[in-house]
C-alpha atoms as a PDB file:
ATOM      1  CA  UNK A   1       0.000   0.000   0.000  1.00  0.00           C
ATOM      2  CA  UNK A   2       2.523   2.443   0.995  1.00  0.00           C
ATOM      3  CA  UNK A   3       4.683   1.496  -2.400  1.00  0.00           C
ATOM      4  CA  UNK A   4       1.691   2.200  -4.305  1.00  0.00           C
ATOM      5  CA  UNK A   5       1.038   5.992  -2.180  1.00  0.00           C
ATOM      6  CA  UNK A   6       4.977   6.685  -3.590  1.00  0.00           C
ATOM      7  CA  UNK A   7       4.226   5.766  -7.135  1.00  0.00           C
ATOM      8  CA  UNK A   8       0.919   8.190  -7.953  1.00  0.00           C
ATOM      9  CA  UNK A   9       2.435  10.977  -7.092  1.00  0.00           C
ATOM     10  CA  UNK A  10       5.933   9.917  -8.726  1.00  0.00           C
ATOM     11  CA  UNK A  11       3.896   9.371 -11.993  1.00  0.00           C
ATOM     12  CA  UNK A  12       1.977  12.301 -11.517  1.00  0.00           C
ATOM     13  CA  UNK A  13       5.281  14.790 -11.614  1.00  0.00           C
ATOM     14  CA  UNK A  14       6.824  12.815 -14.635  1.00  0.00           C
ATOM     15  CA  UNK A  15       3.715  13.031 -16.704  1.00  0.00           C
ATOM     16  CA  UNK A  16       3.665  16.842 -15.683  1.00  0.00           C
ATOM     17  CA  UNK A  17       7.410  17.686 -16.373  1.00  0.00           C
ATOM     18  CA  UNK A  18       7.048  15.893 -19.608  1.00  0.00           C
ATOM     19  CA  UNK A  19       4.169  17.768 -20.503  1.00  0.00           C
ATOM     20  CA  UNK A  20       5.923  21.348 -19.736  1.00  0.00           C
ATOM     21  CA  UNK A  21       9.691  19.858 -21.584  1.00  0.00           C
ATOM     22  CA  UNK A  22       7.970  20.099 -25.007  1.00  0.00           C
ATOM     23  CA  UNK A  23       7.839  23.834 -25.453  1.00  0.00           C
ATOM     24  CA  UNK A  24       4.845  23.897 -28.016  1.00  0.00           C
ATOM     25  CA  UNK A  25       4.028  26.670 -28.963  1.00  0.00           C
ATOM     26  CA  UNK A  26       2.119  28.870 -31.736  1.00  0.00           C
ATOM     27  CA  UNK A  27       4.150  30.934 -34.599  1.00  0.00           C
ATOM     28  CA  UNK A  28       3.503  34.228 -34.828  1.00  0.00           C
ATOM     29  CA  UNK A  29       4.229  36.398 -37.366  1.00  0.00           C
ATOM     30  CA  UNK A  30       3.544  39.957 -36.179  1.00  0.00           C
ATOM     31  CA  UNK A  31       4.613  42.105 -39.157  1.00  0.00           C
ATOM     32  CA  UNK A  32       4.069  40.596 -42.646  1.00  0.00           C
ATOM     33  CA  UNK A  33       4.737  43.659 -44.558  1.00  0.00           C
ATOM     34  CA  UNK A  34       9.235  43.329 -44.099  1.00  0.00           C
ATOM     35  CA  UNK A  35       9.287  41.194 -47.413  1.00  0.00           C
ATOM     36  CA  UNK A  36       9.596  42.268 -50.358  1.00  0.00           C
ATOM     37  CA  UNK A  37      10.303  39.282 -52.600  1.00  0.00           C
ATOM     38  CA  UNK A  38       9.734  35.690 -51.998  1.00  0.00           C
ATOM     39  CA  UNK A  39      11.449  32.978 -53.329  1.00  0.00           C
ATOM     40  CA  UNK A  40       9.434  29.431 -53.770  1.00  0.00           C
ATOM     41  CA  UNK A  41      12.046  26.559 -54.812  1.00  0.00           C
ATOM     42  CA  UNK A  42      11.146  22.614 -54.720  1.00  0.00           C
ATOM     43  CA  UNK A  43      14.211  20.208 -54.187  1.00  0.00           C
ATOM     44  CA  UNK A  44      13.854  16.803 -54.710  1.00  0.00           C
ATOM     45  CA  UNK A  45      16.267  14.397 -53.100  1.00  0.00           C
ATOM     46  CA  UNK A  46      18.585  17.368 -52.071  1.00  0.00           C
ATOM     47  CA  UNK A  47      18.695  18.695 -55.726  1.00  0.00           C
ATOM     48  CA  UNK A  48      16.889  21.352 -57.064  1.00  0.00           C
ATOM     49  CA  UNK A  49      15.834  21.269 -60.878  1.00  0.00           C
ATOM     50  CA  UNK A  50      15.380  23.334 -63.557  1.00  0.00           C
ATOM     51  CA  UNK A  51      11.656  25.013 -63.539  1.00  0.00           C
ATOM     52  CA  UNK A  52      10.966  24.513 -60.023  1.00  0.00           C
ATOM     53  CA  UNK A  53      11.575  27.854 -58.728  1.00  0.00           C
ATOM     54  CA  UNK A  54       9.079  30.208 -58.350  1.00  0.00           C
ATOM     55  CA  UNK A  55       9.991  34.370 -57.933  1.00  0.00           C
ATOM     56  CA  UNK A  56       6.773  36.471 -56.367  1.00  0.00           C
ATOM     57  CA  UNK A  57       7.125  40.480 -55.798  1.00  0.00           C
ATOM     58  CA  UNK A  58       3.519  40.558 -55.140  1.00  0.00           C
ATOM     59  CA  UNK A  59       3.161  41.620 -51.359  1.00  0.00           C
ATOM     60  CA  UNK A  60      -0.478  40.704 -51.040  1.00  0.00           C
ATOM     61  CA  UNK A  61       0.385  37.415 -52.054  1.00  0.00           C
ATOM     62  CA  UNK A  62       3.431  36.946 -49.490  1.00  0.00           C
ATOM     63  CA  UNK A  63       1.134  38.252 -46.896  1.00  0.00           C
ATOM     64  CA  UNK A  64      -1.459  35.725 -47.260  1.00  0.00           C
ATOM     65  CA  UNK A  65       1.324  33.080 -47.286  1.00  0.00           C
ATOM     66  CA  UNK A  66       2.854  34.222 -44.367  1.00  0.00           C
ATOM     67  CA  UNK A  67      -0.944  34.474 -42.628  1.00  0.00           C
ATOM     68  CA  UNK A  68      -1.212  30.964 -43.795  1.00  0.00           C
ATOM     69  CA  UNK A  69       1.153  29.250 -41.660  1.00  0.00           C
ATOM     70  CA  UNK A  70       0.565  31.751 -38.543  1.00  0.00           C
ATOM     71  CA  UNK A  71      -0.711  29.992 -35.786  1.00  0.00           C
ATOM     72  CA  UNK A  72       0.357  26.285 -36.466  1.00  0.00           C
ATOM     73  CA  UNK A  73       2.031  24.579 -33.671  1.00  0.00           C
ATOM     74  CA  UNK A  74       5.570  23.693 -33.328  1.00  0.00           C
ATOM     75  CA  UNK A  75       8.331  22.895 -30.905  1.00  0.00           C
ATOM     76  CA  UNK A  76      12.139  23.444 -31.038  1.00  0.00           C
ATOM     77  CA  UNK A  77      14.550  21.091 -32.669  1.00  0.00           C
ATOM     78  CA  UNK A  78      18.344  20.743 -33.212  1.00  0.00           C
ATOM     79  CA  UNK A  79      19.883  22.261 -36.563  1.00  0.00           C
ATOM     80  CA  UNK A  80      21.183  18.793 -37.138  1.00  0.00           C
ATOM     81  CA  UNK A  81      17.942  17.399 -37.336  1.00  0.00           C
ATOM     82  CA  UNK A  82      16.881  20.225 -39.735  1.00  0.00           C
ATOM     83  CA  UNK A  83      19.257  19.332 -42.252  1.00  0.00           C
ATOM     84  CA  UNK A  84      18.866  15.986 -41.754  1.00  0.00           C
ATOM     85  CA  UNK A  85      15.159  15.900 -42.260  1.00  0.00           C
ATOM     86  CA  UNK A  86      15.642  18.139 -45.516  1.00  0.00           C
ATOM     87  CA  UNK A  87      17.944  15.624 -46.863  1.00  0.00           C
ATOM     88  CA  UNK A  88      15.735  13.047 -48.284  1.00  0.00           C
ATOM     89  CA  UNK A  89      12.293  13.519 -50.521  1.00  0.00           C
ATOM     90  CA  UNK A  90      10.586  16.252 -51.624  1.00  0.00           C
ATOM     91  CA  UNK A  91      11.411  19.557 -50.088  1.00  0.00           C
ATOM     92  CA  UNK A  92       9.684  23.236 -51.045  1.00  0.00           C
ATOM     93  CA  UNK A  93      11.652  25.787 -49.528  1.00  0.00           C
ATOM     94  CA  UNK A  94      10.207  29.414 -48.960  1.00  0.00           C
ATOM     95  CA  UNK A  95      12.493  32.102 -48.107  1.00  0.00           C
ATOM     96  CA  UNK A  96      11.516  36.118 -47.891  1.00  0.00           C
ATOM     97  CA  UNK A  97      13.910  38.732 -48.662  1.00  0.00           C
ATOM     98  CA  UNK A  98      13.740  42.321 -48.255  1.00  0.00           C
ATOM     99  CA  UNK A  99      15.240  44.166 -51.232  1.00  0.00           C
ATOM    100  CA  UNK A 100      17.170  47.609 -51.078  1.00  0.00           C
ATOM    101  CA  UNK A 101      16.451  48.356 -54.431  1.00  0.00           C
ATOM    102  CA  UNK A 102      18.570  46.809 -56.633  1.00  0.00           C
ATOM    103  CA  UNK A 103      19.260  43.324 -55.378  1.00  0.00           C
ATOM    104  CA  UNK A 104      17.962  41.147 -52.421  1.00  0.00           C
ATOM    105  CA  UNK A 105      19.668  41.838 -48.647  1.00  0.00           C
ATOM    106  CA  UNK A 106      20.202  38.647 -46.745  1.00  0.00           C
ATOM    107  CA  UNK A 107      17.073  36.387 -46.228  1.00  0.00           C
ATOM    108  CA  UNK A 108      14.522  37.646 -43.332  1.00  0.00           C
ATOM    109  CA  UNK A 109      12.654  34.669 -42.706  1.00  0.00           C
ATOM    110  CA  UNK A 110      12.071  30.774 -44.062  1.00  0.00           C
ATOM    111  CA  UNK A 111      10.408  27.531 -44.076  1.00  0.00           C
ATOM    112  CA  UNK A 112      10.607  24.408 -45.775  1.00  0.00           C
ATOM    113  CA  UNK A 113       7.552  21.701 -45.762  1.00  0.00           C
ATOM    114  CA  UNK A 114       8.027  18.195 -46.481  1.00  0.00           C
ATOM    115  CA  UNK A 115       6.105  16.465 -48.711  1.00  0.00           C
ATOM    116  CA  UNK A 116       4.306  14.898 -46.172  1.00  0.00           C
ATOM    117  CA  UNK A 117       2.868  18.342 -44.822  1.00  0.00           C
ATOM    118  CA  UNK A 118       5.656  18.400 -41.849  1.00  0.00           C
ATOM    119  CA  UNK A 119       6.877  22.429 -41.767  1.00  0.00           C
ATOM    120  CA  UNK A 120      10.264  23.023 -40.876  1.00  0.00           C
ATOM    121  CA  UNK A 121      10.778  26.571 -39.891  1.00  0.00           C
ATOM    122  CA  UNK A 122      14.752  27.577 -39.857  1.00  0.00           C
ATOM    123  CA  UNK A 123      14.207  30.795 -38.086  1.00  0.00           C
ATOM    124  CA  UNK A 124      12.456  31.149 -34.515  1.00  0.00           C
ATOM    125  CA  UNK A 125      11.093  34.732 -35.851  1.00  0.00           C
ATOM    126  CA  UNK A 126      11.283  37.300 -38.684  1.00  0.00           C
ATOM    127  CA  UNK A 127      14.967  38.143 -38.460  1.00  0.00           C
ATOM    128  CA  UNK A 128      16.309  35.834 -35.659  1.00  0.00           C
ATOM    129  CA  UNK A 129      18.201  32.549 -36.446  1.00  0.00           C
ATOM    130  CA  UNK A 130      18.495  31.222 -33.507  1.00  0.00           C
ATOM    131  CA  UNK A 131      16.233  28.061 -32.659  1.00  0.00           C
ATOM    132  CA  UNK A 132      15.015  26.109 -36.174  1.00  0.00           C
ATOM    133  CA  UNK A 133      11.147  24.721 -34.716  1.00  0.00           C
ATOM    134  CA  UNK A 134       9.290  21.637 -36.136  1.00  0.00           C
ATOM    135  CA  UNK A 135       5.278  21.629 -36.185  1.00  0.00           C
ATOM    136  CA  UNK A 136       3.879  18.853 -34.295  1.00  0.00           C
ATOM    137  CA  UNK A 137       1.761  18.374 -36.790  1.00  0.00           C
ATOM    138  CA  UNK A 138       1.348  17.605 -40.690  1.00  0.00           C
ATOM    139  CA  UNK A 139      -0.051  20.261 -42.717  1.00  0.00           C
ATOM    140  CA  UNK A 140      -0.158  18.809 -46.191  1.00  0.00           C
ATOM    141  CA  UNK A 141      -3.428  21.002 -46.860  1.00  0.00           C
ATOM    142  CA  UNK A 142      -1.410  24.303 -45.791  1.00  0.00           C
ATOM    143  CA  UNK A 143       1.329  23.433 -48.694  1.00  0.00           C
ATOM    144  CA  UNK A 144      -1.456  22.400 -51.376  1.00  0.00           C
ATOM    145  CA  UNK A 145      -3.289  25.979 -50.042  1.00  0.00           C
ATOM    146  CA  UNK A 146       0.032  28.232 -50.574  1.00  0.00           C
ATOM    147  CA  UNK A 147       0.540  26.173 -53.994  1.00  0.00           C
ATOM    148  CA  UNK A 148      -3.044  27.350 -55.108  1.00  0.00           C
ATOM    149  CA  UNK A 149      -2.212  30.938 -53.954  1.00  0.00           C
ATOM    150  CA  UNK A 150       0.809  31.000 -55.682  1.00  0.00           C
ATOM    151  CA  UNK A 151       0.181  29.024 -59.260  1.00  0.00           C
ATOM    152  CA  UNK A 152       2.752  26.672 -58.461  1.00  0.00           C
ATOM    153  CA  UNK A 153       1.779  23.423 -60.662  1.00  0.00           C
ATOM    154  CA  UNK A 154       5.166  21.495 -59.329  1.00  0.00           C
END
């Protein structure tokens, strides 16, 4: 009996400290006006092919993309494991610039989503590279949805 009184409440703390270790949370994208140009490219087995880059200027358009994946859930993962999850398959690979006029400045933001819906975001926030997050969820209707807004037929 008294083994059993030490066990609940043992369980009880692991199930809670496992359930506060995850760090889920939302991604939030407060200003979605700092790109100017977005650059759409699909890789395939770590190679990227000829036609399967996509250039949009239109800021409406990278609004409503970053709007789209606002709000899905995702948790932080090692860069090793971002790499190493973008190795194999079918990857499409977003990345939003800010231009100065005559050429693109460095990369604000990015994402990549896996065939399989699985989004892969490389920066914690618009202009931060510091933790790459995974969503803890697949969102293969998000990537068909931005490939609609976009006209991307690959």
């Amino acid at each position: 009996m008294l083994i059993q009184h030490f066990y609940v409440p043992l369980l009880f703390i692991i199930v809670l400290l496992s359930a506060c270790s995850s760090k889920e949370e939302p991604i939030k994208i407060e200003d979605k006006d700092f790109a100017d140009l977005l650059v759409v490219q699909k890789v395939e087995n770590n190679i990227s092919s000829q036609g399967t880059e996509t250039i949009i200027k239109d800021k409406e358009k990278i609004k409503e993309i970053l709007s789209i994946v606002e709000g899905v859930q995702v948790e932080e993962m090692e860069s090793e494991q971002l790499f190493k999850e973008m190795k194999s398959g079918i990857v499409y690979m977003f990345a939003f610039f800010k231009e100065d006029g005559t050429k693109p400045k460095k990369g604000e933001y990015a994402f990549n989503i896996l065939e399989d819906g699985t989004i892969l975001f490389s920066y914690d926030n618009v202009g931060y590279t510091n933790i790459p997050a995974i969503t803890t969820e697949k969102h293969i209707n998000l990537l068909n949805k931005m490939k609609q807004t976009l006209n991307i037929n690959y």
